[in-house]
Each structure stands twice: as structure tokens, then as C-alpha cells.
C-alpha atoms as a PDB file:
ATOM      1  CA  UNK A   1       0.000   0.000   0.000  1.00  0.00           C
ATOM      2  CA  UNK A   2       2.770   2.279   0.049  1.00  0.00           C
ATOM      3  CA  UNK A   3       2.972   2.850  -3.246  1.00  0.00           C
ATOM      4  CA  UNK A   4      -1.039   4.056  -3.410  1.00  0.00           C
ATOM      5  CA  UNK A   5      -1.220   7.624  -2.512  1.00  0.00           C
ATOM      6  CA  UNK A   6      -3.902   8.594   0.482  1.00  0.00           C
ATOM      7  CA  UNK A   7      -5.124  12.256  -0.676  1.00  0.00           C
ATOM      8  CA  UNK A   8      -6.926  14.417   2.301  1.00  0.00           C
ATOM      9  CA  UNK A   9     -10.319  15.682   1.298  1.00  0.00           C
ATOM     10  CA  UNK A  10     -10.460  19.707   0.708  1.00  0.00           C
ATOM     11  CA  UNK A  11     -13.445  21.926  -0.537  1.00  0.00           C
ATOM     12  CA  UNK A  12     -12.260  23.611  -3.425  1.00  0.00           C
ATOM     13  CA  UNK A  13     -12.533  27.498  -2.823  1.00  0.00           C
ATOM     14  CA  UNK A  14     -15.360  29.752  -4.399  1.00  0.00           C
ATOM     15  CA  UNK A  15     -13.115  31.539  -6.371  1.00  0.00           C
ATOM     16  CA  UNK A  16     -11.328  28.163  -7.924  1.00  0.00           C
ATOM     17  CA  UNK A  17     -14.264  26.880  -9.047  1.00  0.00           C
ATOM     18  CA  UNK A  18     -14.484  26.743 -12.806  1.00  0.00           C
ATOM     19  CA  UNK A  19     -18.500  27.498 -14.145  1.00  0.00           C
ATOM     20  CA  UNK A  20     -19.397  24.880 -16.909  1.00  0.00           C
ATOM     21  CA  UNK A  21     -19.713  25.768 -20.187  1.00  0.00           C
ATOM     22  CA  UNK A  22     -22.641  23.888 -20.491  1.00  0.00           C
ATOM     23  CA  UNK A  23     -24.979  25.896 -18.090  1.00  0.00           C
ATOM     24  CA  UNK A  24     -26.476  26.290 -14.834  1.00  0.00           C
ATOM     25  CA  UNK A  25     -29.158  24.921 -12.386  1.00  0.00           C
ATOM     26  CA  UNK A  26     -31.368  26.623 -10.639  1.00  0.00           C
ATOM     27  CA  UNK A  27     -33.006  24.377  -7.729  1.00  0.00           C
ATOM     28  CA  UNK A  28     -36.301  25.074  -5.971  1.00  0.00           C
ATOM     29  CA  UNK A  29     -39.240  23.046  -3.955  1.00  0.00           C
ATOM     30  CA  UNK A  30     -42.339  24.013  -5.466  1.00  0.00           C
ATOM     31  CA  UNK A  31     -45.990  22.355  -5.108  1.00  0.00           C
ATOM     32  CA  UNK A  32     -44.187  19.960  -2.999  1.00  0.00           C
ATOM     33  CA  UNK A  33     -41.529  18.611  -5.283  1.00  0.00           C
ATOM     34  CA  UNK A  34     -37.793  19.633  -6.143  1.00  0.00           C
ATOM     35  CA  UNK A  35     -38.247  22.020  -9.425  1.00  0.00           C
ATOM     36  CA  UNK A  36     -34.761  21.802 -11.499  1.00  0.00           C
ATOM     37  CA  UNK A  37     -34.455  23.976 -14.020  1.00  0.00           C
ATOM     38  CA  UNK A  38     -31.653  24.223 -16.192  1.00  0.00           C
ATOM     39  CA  UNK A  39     -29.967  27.472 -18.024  1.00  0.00           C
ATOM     40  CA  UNK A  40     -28.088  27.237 -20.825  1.00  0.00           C
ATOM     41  CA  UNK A  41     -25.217  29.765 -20.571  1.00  0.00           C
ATOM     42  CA  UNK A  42     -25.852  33.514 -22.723  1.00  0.00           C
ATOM     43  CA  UNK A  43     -22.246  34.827 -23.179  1.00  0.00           C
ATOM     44  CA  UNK A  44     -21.468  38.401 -23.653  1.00  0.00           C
ATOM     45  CA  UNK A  45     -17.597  39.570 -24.837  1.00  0.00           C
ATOM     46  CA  UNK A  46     -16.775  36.025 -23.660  1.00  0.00           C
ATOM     47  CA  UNK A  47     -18.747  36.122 -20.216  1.00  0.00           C
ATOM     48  CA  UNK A  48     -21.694  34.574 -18.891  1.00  0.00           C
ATOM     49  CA  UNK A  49     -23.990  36.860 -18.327  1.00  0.00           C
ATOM     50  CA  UNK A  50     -27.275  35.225 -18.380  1.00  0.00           C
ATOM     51  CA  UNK A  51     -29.149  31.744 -19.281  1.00  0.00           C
ATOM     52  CA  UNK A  52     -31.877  30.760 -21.325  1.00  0.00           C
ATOM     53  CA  UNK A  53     -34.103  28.045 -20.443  1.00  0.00           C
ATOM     54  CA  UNK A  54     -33.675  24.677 -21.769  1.00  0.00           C
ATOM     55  CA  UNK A  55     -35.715  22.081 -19.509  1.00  0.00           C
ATOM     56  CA  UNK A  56     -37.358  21.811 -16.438  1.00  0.00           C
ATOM     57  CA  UNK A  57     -36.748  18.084 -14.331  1.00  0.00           C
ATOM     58  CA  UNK A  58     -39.629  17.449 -11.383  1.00  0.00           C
ATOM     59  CA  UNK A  59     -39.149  14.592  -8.629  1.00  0.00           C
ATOM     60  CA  UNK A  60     -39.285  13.990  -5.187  1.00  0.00           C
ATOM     61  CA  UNK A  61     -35.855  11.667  -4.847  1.00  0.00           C
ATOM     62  CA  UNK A  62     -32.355  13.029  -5.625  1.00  0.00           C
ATOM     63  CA  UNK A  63     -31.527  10.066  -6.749  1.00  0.00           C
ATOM     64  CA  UNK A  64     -33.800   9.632  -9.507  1.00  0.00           C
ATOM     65  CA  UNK A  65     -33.522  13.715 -10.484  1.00  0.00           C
ATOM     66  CA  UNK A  66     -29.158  13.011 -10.784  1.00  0.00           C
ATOM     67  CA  UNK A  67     -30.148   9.901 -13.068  1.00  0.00           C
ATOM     68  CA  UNK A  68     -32.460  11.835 -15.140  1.00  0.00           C
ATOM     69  CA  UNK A  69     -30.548  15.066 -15.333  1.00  0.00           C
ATOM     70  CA  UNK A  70     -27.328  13.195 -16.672  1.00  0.00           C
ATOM     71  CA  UNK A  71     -29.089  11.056 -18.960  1.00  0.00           C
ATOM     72  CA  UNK A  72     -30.516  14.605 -20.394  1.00  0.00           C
ATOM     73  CA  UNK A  73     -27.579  17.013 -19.973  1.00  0.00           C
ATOM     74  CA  UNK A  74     -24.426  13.920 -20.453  1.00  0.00           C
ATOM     75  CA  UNK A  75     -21.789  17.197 -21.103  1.00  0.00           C
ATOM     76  CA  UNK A  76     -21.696  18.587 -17.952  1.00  0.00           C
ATOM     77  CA  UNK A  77     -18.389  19.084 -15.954  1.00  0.00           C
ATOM     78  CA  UNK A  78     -17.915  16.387 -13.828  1.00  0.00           C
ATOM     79  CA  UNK A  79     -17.644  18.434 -10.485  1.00  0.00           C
ATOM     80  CA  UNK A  80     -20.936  19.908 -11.768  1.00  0.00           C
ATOM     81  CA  UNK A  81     -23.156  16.435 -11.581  1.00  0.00           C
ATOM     82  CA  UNK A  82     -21.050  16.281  -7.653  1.00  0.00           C
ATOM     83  CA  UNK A  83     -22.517  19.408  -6.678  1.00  0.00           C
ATOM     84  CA  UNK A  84     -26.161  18.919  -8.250  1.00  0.00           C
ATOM     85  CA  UNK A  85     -26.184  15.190  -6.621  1.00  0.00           C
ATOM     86  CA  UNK A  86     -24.939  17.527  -2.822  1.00  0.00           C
ATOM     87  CA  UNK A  87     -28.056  20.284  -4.193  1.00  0.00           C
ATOM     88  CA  UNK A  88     -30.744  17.606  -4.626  1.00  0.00           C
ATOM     89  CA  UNK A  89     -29.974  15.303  -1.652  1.00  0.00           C
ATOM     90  CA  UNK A  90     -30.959  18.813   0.222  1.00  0.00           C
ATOM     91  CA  UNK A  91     -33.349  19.428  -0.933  1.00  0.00           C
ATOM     92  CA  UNK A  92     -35.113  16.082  -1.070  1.00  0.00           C
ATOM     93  CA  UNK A  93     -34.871  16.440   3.011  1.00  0.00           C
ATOM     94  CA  UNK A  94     -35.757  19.617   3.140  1.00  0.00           C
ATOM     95  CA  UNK A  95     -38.924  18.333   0.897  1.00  0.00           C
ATOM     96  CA  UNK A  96     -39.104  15.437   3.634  1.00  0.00           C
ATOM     97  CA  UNK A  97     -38.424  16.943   6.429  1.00  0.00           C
ATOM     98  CA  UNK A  98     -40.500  20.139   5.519  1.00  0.00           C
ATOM     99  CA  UNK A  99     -38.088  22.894   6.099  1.00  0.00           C
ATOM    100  CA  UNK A 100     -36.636  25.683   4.241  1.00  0.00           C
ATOM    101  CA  UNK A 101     -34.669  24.929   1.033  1.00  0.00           C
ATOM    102  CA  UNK A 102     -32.100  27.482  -0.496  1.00  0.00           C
ATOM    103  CA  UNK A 103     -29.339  26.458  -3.007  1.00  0.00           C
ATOM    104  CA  UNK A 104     -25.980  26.774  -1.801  1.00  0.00           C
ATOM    105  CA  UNK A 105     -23.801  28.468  -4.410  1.00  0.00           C
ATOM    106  CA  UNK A 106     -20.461  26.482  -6.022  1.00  0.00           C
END
């Protein structure tokens, strides 16, 4: 085992985080399910500056929204399906548990 590196765990920082070309989410319980709806990204002199609508994913389980999600979107950044998969798992207990949901941010 010596030869297999053991690599501590560390949030990247806010400011390291690299947006995804692809788009965004934006993450809401409404009418007592977890709304997803996903932006494409609206560049402007090579910035995102906006999103336009693309789809709209509905569930109650995390699981089943991640499956669904990356089965419609498959180009996403691979840190980006991590932090949607953190997102819904949220706010499928917040759904549960019937408390306040807000999305966290990258």
C-alpha cells in the first residue's frame, strides 16, 4: 500500500471553481416537489452573463432527479453532476423533512 497515494479531502474554494460551459441549475421546492431547471449559458464579450431556459426536471428523490438530469444534460463538468447530486440530496430532506430549502452556491 505504500505505493497508493492517500489524498486528504479539501473543498475547493469559491473563487477556484471553474462554471461549466454547459450551463447552470437553478433548484427550488415548489408544489411539494424539487423544481430543477436548467440554463443554458448567454455569453457576452466572452462572459456569462445570463441563461436561457432549456428544460425543467420534477421529482421527489435526488436520486432519480441526478439519473435523469445526466441522462438529459451527459456534457456537464464532472464536479458539476457532484454538486447537483450535494443540491438535490438537500433538498429532497428539506422536501421530507419540511423545512426551508435554499441552493448553496459552487
Amino acid at each position: 500500500m505504500d505505493d497508493i497515494p492517500c489524498i486528504q479531502a479539501k473543498k475547493t474554494p469559491p473563487k477556484d471553481v471553474q462554471l461549466d460551459k454547459e450551463g447552470f441549475f437553478v433548484i427550488e421546492i415548489v408544489d411539494k416537489e424539487v423544481r430543477v431547471e436548467y440554463y443554458s449559458n448567454i455569453y457576452k464579450k466572452g462572459k456569462i452573463v445570463s441563461g436561457k431556459l432549456k428544460a425543467i426536471f420534477v421529482g421527489t428523490q435526488a436520486d432519480a432527479l441526478c439519473d435523469t438530469i445526466a441522462r438529459h444534460i451527459p456534457s456537464l463538468y464532472p464536479g458539476h453532476y457532484l454538486y447537483l447530486g450535494r443540491e438535490l440530496q438537500r433538498a429532497e430532506e428539506a422536501l421530507m423533512s419540511g423545512k426551508k430549502y435554499v441552493q448553496d452556491g459552487c
